[in-house]
Structures are given as C-alpha cells and as structure tokens.
Protein backbone atom coordinates (compact mmCIF):
# COMPACT_ATOMS: atom_id res chain seq x y z
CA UNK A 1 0.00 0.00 0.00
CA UNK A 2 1.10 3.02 -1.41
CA UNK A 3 1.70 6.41 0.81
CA UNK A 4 -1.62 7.84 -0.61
CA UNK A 5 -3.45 5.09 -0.28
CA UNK A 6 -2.00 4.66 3.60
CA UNK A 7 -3.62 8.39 4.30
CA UNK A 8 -6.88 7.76 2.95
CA UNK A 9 -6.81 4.58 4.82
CA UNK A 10 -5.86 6.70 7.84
CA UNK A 11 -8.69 9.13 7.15
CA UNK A 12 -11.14 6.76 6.76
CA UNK A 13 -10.09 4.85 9.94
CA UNK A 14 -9.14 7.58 13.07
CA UNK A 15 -11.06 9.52 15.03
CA UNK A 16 -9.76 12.84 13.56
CA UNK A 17 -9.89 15.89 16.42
CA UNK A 18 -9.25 19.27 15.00
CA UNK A 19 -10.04 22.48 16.27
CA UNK A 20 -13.60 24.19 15.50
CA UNK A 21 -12.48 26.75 14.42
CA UNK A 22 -10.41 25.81 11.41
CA UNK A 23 -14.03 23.92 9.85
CA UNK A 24 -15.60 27.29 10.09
CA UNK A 25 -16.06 30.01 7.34
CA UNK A 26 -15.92 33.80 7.85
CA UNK A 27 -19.59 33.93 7.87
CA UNK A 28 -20.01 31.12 10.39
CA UNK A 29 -17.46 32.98 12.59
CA UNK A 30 -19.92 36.30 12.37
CA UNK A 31 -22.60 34.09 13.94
CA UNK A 32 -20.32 32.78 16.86
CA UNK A 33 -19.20 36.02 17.45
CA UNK A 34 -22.71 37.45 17.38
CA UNK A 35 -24.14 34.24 19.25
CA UNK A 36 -21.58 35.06 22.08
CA UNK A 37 -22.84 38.85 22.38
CA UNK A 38 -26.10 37.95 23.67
CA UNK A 39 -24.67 35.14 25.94
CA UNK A 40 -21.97 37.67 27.49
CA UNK A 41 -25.25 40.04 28.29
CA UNK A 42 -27.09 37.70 29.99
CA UNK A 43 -24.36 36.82 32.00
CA UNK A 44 -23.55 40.54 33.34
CA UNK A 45 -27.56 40.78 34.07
CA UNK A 46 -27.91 37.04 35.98
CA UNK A 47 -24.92 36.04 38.58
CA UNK A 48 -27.10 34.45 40.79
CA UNK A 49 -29.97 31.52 40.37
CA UNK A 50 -32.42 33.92 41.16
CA UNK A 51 -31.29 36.16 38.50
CA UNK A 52 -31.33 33.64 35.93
CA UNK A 53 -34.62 32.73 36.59
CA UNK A 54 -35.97 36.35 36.26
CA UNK A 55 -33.86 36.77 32.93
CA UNK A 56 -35.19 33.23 31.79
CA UNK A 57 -38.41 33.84 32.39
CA UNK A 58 -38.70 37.31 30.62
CA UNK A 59 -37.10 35.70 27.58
CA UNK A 60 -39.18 32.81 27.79
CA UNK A 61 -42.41 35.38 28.11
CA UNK A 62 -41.11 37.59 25.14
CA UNK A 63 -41.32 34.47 23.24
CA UNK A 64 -45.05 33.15 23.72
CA UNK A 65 -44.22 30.86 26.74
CA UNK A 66 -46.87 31.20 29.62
CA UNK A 67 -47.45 30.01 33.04
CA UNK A 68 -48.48 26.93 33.83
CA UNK A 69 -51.13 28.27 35.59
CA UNK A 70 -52.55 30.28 32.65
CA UNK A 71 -53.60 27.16 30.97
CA UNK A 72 -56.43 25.11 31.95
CA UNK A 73 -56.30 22.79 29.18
CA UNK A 74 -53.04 21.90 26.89
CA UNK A 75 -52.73 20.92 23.03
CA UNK A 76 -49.89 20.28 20.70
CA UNK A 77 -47.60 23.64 20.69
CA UNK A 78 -48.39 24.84 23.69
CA UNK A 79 -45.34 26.37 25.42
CA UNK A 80 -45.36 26.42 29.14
CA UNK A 81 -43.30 26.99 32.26
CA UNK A 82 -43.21 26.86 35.89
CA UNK A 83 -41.46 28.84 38.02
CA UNK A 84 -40.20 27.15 40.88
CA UNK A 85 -39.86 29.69 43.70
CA UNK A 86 -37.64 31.99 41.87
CA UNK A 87 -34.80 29.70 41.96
CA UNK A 88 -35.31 26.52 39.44
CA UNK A 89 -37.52 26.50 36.56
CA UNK A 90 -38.97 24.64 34.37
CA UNK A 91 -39.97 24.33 30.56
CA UNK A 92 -42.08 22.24 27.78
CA UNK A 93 -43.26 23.02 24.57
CA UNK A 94 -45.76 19.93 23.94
CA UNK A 95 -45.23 17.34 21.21
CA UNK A 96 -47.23 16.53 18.03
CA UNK A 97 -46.89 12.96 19.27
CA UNK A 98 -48.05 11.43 22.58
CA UNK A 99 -46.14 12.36 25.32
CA UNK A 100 -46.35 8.88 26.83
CA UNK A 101 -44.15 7.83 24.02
CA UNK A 102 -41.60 10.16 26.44
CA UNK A 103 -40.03 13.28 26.26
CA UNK A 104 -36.99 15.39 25.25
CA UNK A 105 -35.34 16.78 27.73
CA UNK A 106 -32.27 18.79 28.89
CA UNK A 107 -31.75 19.80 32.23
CA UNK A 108 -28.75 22.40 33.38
CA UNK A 109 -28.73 24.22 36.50
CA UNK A 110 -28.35 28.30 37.22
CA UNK A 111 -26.25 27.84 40.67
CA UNK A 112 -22.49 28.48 40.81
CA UNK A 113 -19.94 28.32 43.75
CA UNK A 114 -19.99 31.12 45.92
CA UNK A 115 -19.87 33.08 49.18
CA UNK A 116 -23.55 33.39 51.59
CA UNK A 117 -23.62 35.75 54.21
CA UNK A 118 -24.38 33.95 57.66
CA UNK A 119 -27.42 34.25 59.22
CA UNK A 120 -25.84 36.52 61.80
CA UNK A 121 -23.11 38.24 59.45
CA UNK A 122 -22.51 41.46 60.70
CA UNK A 123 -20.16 42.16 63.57
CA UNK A 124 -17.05 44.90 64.50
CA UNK A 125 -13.63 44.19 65.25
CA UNK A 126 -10.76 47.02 65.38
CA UNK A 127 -12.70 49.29 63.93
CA UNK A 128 -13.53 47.51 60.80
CA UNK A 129 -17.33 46.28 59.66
CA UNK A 130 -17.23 42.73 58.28
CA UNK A 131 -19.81 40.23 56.96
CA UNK A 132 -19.56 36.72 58.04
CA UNK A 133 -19.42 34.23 55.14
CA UNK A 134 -20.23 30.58 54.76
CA UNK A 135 -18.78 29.38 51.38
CA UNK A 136 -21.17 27.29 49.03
CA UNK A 137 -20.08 24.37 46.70
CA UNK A 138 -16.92 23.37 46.11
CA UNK A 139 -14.14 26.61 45.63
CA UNK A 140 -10.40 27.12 46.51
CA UNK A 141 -10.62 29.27 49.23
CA UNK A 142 -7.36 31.76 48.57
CA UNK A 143 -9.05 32.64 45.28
CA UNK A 144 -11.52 34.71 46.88
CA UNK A 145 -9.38 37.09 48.92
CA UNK A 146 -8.22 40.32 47.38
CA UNK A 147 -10.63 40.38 44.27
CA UNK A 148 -13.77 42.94 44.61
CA UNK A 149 -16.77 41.49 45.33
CA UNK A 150 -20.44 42.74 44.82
CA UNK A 151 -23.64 41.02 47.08
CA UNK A 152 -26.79 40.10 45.42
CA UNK A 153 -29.79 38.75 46.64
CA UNK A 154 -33.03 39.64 48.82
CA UNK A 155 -33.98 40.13 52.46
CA UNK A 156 -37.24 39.53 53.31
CA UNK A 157 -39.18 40.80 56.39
CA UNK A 158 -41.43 39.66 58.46
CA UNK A 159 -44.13 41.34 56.81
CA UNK A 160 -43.45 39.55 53.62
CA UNK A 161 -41.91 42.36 52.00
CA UNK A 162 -38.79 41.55 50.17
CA UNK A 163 -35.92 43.65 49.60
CA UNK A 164 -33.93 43.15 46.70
CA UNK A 165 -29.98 43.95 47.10
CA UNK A 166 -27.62 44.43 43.87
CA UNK A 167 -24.21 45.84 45.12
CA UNK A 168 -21.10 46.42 42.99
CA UNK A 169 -21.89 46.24 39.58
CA UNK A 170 -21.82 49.75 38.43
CA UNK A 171 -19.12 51.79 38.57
CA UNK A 172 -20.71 54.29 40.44
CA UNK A 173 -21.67 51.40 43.32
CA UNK A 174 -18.89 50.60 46.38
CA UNK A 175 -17.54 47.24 45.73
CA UNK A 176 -16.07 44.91 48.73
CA UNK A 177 -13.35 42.25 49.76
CA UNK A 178 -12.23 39.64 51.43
CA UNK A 179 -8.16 41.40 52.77
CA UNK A 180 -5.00 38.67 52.66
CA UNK A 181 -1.92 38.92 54.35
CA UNK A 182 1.11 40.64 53.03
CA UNK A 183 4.03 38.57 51.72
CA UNK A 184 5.72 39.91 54.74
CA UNK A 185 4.30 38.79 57.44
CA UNK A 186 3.50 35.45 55.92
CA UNK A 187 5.96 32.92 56.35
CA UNK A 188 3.76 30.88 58.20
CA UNK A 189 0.59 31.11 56.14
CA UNK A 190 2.73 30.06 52.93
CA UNK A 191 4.67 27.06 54.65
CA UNK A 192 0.57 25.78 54.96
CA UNK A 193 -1.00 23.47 52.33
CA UNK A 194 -3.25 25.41 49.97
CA UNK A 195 -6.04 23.98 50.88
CA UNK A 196 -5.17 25.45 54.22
CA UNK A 197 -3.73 28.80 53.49
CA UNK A 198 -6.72 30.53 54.17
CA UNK A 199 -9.42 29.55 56.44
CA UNK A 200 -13.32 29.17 55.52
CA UNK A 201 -14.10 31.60 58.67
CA UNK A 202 -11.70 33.62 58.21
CA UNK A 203 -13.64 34.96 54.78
CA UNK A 204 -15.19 37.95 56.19
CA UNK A 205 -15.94 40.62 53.69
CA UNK A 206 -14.97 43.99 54.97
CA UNK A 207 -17.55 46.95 54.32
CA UNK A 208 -16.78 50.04 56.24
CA UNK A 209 -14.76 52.10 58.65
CA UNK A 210 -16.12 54.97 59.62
CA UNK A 211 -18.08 55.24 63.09
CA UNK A 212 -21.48 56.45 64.07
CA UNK A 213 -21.15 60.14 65.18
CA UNK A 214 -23.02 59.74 68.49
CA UNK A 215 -21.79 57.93 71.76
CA UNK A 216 -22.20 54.26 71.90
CA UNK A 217 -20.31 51.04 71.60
CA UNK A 218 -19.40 49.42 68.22
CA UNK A 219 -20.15 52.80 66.25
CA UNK A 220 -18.89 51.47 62.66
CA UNK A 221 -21.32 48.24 62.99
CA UNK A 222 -23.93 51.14 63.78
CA UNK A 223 -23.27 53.29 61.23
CA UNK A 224 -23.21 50.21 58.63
CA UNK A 225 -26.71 49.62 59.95
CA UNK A 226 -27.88 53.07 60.06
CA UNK A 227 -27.17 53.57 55.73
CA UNK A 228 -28.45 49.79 55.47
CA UNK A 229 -31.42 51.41 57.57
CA UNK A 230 -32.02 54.16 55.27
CA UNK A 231 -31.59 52.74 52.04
CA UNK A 232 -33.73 49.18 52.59
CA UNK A 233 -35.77 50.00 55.47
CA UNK A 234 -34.07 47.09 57.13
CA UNK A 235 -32.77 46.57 60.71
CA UNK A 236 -29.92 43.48 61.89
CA UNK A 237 -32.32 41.56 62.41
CA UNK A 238 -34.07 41.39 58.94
CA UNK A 239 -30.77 39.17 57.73
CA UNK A 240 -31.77 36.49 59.12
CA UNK A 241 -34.42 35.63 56.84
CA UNK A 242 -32.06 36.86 54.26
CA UNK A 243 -30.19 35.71 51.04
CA UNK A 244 -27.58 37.56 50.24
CA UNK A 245 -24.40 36.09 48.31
CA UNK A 246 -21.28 37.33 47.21
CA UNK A 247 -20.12 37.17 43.45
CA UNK A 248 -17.30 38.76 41.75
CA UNK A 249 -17.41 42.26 41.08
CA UNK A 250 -16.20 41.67 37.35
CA UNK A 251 -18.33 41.90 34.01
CA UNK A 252 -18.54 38.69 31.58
CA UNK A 253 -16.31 39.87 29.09
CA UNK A 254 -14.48 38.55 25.16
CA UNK A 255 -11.18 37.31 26.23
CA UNK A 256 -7.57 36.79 23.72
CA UNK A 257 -6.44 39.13 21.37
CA UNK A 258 -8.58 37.17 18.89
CA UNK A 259 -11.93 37.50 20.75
CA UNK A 260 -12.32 34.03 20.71
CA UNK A 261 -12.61 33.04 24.35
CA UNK A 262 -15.05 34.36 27.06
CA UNK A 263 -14.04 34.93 30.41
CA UNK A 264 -16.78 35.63 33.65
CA UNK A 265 -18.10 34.31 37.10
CA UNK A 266 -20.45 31.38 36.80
CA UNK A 267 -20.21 29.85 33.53
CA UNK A 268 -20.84 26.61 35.48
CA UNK A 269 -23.42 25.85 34.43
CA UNK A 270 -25.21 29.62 33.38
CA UNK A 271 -23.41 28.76 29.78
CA UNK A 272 -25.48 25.98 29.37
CA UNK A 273 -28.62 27.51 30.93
CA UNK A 274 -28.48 30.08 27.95
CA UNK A 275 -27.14 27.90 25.23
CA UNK A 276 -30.21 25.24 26.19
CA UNK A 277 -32.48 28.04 26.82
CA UNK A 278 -32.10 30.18 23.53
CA UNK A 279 -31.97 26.40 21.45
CA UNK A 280 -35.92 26.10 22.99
CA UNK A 281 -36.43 29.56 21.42
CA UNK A 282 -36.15 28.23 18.14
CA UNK A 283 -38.42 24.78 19.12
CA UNK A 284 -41.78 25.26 17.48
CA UNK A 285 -44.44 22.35 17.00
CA UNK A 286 -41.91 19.41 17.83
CA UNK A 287 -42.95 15.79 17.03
CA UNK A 288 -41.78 15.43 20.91
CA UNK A 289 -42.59 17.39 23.64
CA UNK A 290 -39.57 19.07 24.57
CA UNK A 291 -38.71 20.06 28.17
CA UNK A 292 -35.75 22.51 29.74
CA UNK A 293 -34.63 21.91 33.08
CA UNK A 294 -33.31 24.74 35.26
CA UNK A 295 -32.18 23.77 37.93
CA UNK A 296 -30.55 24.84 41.53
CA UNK A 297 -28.67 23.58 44.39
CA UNK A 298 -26.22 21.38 42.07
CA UNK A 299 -23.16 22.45 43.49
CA UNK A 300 -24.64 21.04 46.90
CA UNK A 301 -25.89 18.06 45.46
CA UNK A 302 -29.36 18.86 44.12
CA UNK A 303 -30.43 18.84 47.57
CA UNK A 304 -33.99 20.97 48.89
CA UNK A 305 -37.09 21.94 47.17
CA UNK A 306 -35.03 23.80 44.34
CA UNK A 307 -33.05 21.13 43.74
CA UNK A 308 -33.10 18.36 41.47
CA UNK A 309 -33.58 15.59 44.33
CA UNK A 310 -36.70 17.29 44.81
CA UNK A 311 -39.99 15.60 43.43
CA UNK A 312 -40.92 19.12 41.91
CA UNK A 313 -39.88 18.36 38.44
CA UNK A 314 -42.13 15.41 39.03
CA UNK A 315 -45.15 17.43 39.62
CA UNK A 316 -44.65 19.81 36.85
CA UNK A 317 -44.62 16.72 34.02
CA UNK A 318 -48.02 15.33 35.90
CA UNK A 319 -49.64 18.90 35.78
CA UNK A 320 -48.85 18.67 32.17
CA UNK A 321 -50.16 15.29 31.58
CA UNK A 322 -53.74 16.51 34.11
CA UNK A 323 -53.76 19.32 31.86
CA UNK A 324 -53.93 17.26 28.43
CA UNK A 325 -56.14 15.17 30.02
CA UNK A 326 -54.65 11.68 30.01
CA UNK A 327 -52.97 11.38 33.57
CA UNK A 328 -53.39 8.12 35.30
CA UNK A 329 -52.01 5.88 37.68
CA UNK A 330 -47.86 5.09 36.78
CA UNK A 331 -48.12 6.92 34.02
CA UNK A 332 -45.67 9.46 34.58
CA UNK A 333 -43.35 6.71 35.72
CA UNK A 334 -43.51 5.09 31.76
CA UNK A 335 -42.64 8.43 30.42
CA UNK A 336 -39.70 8.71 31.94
CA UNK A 337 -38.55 5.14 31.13
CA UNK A 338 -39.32 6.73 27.38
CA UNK A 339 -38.01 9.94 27.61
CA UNK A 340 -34.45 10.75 26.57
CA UNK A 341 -32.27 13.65 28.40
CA UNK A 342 -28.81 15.50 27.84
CA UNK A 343 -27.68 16.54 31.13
CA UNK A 344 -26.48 20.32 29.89
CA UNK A 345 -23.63 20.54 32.38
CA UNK A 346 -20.11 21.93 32.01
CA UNK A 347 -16.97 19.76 31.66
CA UNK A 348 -13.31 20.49 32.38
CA UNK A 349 -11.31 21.58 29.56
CA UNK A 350 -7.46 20.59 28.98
CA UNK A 351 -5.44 22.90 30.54
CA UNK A 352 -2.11 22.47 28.89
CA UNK A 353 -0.58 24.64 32.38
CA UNK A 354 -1.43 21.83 34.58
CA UNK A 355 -1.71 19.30 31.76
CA UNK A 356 -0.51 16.37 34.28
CA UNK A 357 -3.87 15.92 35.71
CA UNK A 358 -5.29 14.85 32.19
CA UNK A 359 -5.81 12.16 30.23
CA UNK A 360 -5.23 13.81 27.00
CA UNK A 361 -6.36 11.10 24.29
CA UNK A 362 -9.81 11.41 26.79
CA UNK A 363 -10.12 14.57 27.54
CA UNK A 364 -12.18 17.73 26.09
CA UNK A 365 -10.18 20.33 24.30
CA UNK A 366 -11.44 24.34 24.25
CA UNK A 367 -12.03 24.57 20.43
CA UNK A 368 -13.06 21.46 19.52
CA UNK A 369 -16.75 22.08 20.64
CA UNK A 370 -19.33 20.47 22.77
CA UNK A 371 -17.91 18.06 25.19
CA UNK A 372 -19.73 14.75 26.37
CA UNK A 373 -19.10 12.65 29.20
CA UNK A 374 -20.21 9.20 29.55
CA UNK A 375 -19.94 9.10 32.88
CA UNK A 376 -18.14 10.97 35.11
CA UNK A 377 -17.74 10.33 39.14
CA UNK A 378 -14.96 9.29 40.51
CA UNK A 379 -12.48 6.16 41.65
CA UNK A 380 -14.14 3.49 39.75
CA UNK A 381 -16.94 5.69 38.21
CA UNK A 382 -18.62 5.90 41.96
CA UNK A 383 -21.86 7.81 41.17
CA UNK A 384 -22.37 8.23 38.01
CA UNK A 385 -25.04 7.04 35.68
CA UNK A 386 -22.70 5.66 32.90
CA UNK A 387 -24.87 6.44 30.07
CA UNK A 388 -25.65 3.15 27.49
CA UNK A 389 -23.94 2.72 24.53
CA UNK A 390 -27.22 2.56 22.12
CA UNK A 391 -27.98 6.05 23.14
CA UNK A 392 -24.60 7.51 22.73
CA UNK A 393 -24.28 6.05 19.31
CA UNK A 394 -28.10 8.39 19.05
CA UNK A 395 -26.32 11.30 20.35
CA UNK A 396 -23.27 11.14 18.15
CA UNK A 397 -25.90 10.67 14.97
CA UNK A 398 -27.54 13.67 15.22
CA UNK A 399 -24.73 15.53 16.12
CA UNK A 400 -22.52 14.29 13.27
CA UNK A 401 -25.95 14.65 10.95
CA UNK A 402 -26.33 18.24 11.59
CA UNK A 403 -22.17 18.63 11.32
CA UNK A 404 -22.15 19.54 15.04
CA UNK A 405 -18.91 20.03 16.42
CA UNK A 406 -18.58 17.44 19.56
CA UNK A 407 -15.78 15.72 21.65
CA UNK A 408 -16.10 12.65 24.57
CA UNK A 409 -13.99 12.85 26.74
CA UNK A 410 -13.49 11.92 30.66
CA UNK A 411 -13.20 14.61 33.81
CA UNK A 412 -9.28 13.90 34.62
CA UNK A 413 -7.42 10.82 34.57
CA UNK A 414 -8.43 8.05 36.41
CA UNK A 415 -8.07 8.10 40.24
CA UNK A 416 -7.35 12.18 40.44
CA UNK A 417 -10.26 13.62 40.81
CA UNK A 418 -14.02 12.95 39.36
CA UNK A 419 -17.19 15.36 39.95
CA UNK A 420 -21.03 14.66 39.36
CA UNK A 421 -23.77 16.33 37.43
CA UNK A 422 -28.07 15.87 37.72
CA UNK A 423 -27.43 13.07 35.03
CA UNK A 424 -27.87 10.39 37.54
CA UNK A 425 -31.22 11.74 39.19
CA UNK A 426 -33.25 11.46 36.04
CA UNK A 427 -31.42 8.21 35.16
CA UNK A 428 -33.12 6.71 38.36
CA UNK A 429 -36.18 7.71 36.89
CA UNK A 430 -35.36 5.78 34.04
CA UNK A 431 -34.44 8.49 31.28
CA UNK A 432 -31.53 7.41 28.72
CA UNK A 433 -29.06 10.23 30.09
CA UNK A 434 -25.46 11.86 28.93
CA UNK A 435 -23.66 14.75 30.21
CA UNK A 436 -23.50 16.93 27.51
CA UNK A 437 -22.40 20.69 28.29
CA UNK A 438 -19.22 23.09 27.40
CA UNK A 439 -15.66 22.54 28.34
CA UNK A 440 -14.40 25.27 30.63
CA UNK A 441 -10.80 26.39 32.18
CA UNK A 442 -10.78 27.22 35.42
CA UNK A 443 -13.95 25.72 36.59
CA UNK A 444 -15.30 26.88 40.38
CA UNK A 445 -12.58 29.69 39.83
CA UNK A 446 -14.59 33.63 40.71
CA UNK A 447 -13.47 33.68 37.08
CA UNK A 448 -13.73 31.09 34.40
CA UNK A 449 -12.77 30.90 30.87
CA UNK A 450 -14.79 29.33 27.41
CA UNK A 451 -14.71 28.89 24.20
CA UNK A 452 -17.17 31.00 21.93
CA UNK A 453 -17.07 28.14 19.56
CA UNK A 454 -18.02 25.57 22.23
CA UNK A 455 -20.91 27.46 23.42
CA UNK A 456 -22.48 28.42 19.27
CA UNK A 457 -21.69 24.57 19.01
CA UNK A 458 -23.70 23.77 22.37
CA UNK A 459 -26.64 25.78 21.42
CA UNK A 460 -26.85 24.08 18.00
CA UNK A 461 -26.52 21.13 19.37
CA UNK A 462 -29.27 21.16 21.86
CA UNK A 463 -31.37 22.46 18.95
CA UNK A 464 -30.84 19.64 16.89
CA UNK A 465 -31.12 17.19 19.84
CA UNK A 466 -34.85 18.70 20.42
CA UNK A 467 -35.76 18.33 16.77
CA UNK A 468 -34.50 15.05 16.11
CA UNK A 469 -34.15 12.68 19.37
C-alpha cells in the first residue's frame, strides 16, 4: 500500500480531532461572534440563580411561553413553564406525538460556587465592619481574597416584604473584599498546604470604617446599619431571613487578542442555561414534547425543594399530563422510562498549564466544541449514571448529521479527581441520560474561561437534539 493510499486509509479509519475553528467560514465565525454577544449580556444581568430565573423567564415570556397556571387545558404547541420559587424553573413546549411515548429533555442548573452571608453576618472588630461568610459548593478558598466582590440577593421581612440587594456592579456602586496577608508577614501562612492557606471563617468581607457620630459602643457596625437602615428599610435583624451572596465584582467579558474566548463568574453551568435556553427559542411544534430543566442547588448536590432531588420536576410533568387530560395511575413513571435527556452541564477543559492531571487522548479540548461525558464520578466511576452505549451512538448521529462540532472525553485521569452532574437523578427515573455541556478552564474559579465556539456549538446542538431525538 502506497503512501496515498495509507492516508486515505488513515482518514477513513481515526477519530480525527481538529479544532472548531479551522471547519468554520468567515460567515459562520460572524454568527459565533454574534451568538456570544447575547450570551456575554445575559451573564452581566444574571450572577445568581435567582437572577437567571428572572432573565429566563422574561425571555421565555417575550417568546409566547406562559405560566403553567394560565392554561387550563393543553394541546400540541403549547409552550409552558413553571417557576419554581424563583430559583429553578422549568420548561415544555408539547409534542405533536403522545407524550407517553416520552419526552426530550435537557436539564442544566443556574447555581455556581460562591460566598452566603451567615445568618448573623454582621459584627465589628478594630474598627472595621465585616460580613460573616459561609462558602457554598466546592471553591479554593485563597481565590476569593483580594478580588472585589459585589452582594446580590433579597432580604425579606417579616411582613413579607422583600428587599432586593444588587451591590457592585456599576461603577458608580462601592464594591467589597475579602483582605489577605502581606508577603511579609506570611511565612507561616505560605509554609501551609493550599487547601489550608486561608481559612473558611476567616472569609469575612470587609464593608466600612467609619463610626457612628453619636456615643455608643461598636459605632462602625452602627453606622453600617444606620445607611443599610435608610436605604432598605431594614434593621440586623431582617438578615436572618435573608439571602444575600457574594459574586465577583467583574463583568462577563471577550477574552484573547482574537476575541475568541469568554471569560466571567459562573459559567458553570449559566453557559449551558443560555445555550439550552435560547436552542428552545427556536423549538416550534416538535414531534416530541420538549422540556428545559433549570435547575438549583447542584453544586450542593441537588439537595432541597429547588433542587433536582426534589420531586418538583415530578409534579410539573403530571400537571402537564392533568392538563392534556390523560394522567393516570404510573403513568408518569412510563414516560420517563421513554423519555431521553442530555444533562447540559459543564466539563473540564485541557489545561495544557497543569496538563498532568489529564488524560489527553480522553479529555475535552477548548475549540473542539461540545464536550460529552459518559460518565463521570470518581475512583471506579462511583456515582455516576454511565450512560448506554445505544444512546450515545443516538447522540453522536444527530450531532454528526447536523455537522455539530462534539468531543467525549473523561473529567481527569483516572483516580485524580471525578465530579457529578443531575445526570444520575433522572437516570433513576429511568431516562436514557449523557452529560452533555461546554468545556471550561478554570472551573469553580470567581473567574472562568470558554470557548465562543463551544458554546455556538452547544446551542446548536441542543437544537438539533430537540428536533431530532
């Protein structure tokens, strides 16, 4: 065998992996880049789950989606949501075809790692107001000293008014921060482990310094409360049926000389909220009714009544199936063992920096598009859902069909790590399941990086998935 005839042999045989971007054409490129305008928007607009519920819902509205509770009967085309006490959401456009043959369905979720404010948070020491944190999901504690932070979130009273609080976003707006020892005086702190360099209680966000003018004790807490006072109505006590969280101070921005990354807080998972969100946009009279799952408390493990452990979800599908009139007894229970579901979740890109934690002939690549993970978990595959085979091979046909851009690819080599998604809840329930989101650097960093590419190629993916699954 000739040379020639050993490359097309080659050709035919590999798995070829190339980047994106070299497939795409100028015009093609306009669209990412355009695509990725919208995305970078939303983002600045929705840091927290309860933001990206608002901004999901008003999309969803502009759109001809309406409540749930609007309808009292439902009919092929119908598009419907329910809003989940501000936090998780979800949404179906109903099916030309019965929906007990099952559903479509992709599920991501709106929560990101973080800092909460305690339920007692404010105190005084030295002359300095602070807010006591308590960090949520899984973050490297050092990276969240020294960076301005803004708080988001609501307070509600007693009286059932609630208080919405947006801090630090605009330039004109005080930002605040979590102080770290100087390089000086820290020959102890850097002979620590990371892990241990900085303390969880010891992130306590700093907010003022100037003390009441009157005579009293702890006159800088008082004077904190007194402009908290007069600009919410609220006194110390009102945080305690608060929730207030801390995000970075720092727009969603194009990143590279080239424009062809994106860099911002909480891409895990808000890229895949949009990218799913926008794809159901474009849904209109599928043969299948096609549902989009946002969720919240992922990073926590899907725990509470926003969460994906909840039966919630559950009562949303049956409300659909009382409202078309055909609900009855295990019925919802056959669905699911019909319905097919791409968990929309985010996957860790190769970082060729720290390179030695990957598996590179299995792992997912920044350019290359939208990453899948058959299973993920960790030390022997513990807890994940380990999607089947047949429905991979589905997967992979409509994405190679409608020349999307995809990659599989495992979260780290085996034995160094391993994370979890939803994927495995609604594979209890019986629903063919694959992890199916973008790959991102510096995942659970207050700062995260993507590819543009990755996220046009998610979004048309999830498209085709609803059109043709």
């Amino acid at each position: 065998m000739d040379k020639k005839e050993t490359e097309e042999l080659k050709q035919k045989l590999f798995n070829k992996k190339e980047n994106g971007w070299n497939t795409k054409s100028a015009e093609e490129k306009q669209a990412i880049f355009e695509y990725a305008k919208g995305y970078i928007n939303y983002m600045n607009q929705s840091k927290t789950e309860r933001e990206i519920v608002e901004s999901s819902q008003k999309i969803a509205q502009e759109n001809g989606f309406k409540s749930i509770e609007e309808y009292e009967n439902l009919k092929p085309g119908d598009k419907v949501y329910y809003n989940n006490r501000g936090k998780s959401m979800y949404l179906a456009i109903i099916g030309e075809n019965s929906i007990e043959n099952g559903m479509n369905i992709i599920g991501s979720h709106a929560d990101s790692p973080r800092l909460d404010l305690k339920p007692n948070p404010l105190y005084e020491d030295s002359e300095f107001a602070y807010f006591k944190t308590h960090y949520y999901g899984g973050i490297k504690k050092y990276q969240w000293t020294t960076i301005p932070l803004a708080i988001h979130g609501v307070i509600v009273k007693t009286n059932g008014e609630k208080v919405k609080v947006s801090i630090g976003e605009h330039i004109e707006d005080p930002i605040f921060t979590i102080t770290d020892l100087l390089p000086h005086l820290a020959q102890d702190q850097m002979k620590k482990k990371l892990a241990e360099g900085i303390e969880g209680e010891d992130l306590n966000l700093l907010i003022g310094s100037i003390p009441f003018d009157g005579e009293c004790g702890e006159k800088v807490k008082l004077n904190i409360l007194n402009i908290l006072n007069q600009k919410y109505g609220i006194t110390e006590k009102d945080f305690l049926s608060s929730e207030l969280e801390l995000v970075p101070a720092m727009p969603c921005r194009s990143m590279g000389f080239d424009s062809s990354m994106i860099a911002g807080y909480g891409q895990d998972d808000k890229i895949c909220v949009y990218a799913s969100l926008t794809a159901l946009m474009k849904i209109h009279n599928p043969q299948k009714t096609a549902v989009c799952i946002i969720s919240d408390k992922e990073e926590i493990g899907s725990m509470g009544n926003t969460g994906m452990e909840s039966h919630v979800f559950d009562t949303f599908i049956s409300e659909l199936l009382n409202k078309l009139g055909i609900n009855r007894p295990n019925l919802l229970e056959k669905i699911f063992c019909n319905s097919k579901m791409l968990s929309a979740d985010v996957d860790a890109g190769l970082d060729p920096i720290y390179s030695s934690v990957s598996e590179k002939n299995n792992a997912s690549y920044l350019g290359r598009g939208i990453g899948m993970n058959k299973y993920t978990g960790a030390r022997g595959k513990s807890g994940a859902s380990d999607a089947n085979a047949e429905f991979v091979a589905e997967v992979r046909r409509i994405f190679e069909d409608n020349d999307i851009r995809y990659q599989i690819a495992e979260l780290g080599k085996v034995d160094v790590g391993g994370g979890g998604t939803i994927a495995y809840i609604l594979a209890n329930k019986g629903i063919d399941v694959i992890d199916c989101g973008v790959p991102v650097l510096s995942m659970h960093a207050p700062y995260e990086v993507t590819s543009k590419l990755d996220l046009y190629e998610a979004h048309r993916g999830y498209e085709a998935f609803w059109k043709n699954a």
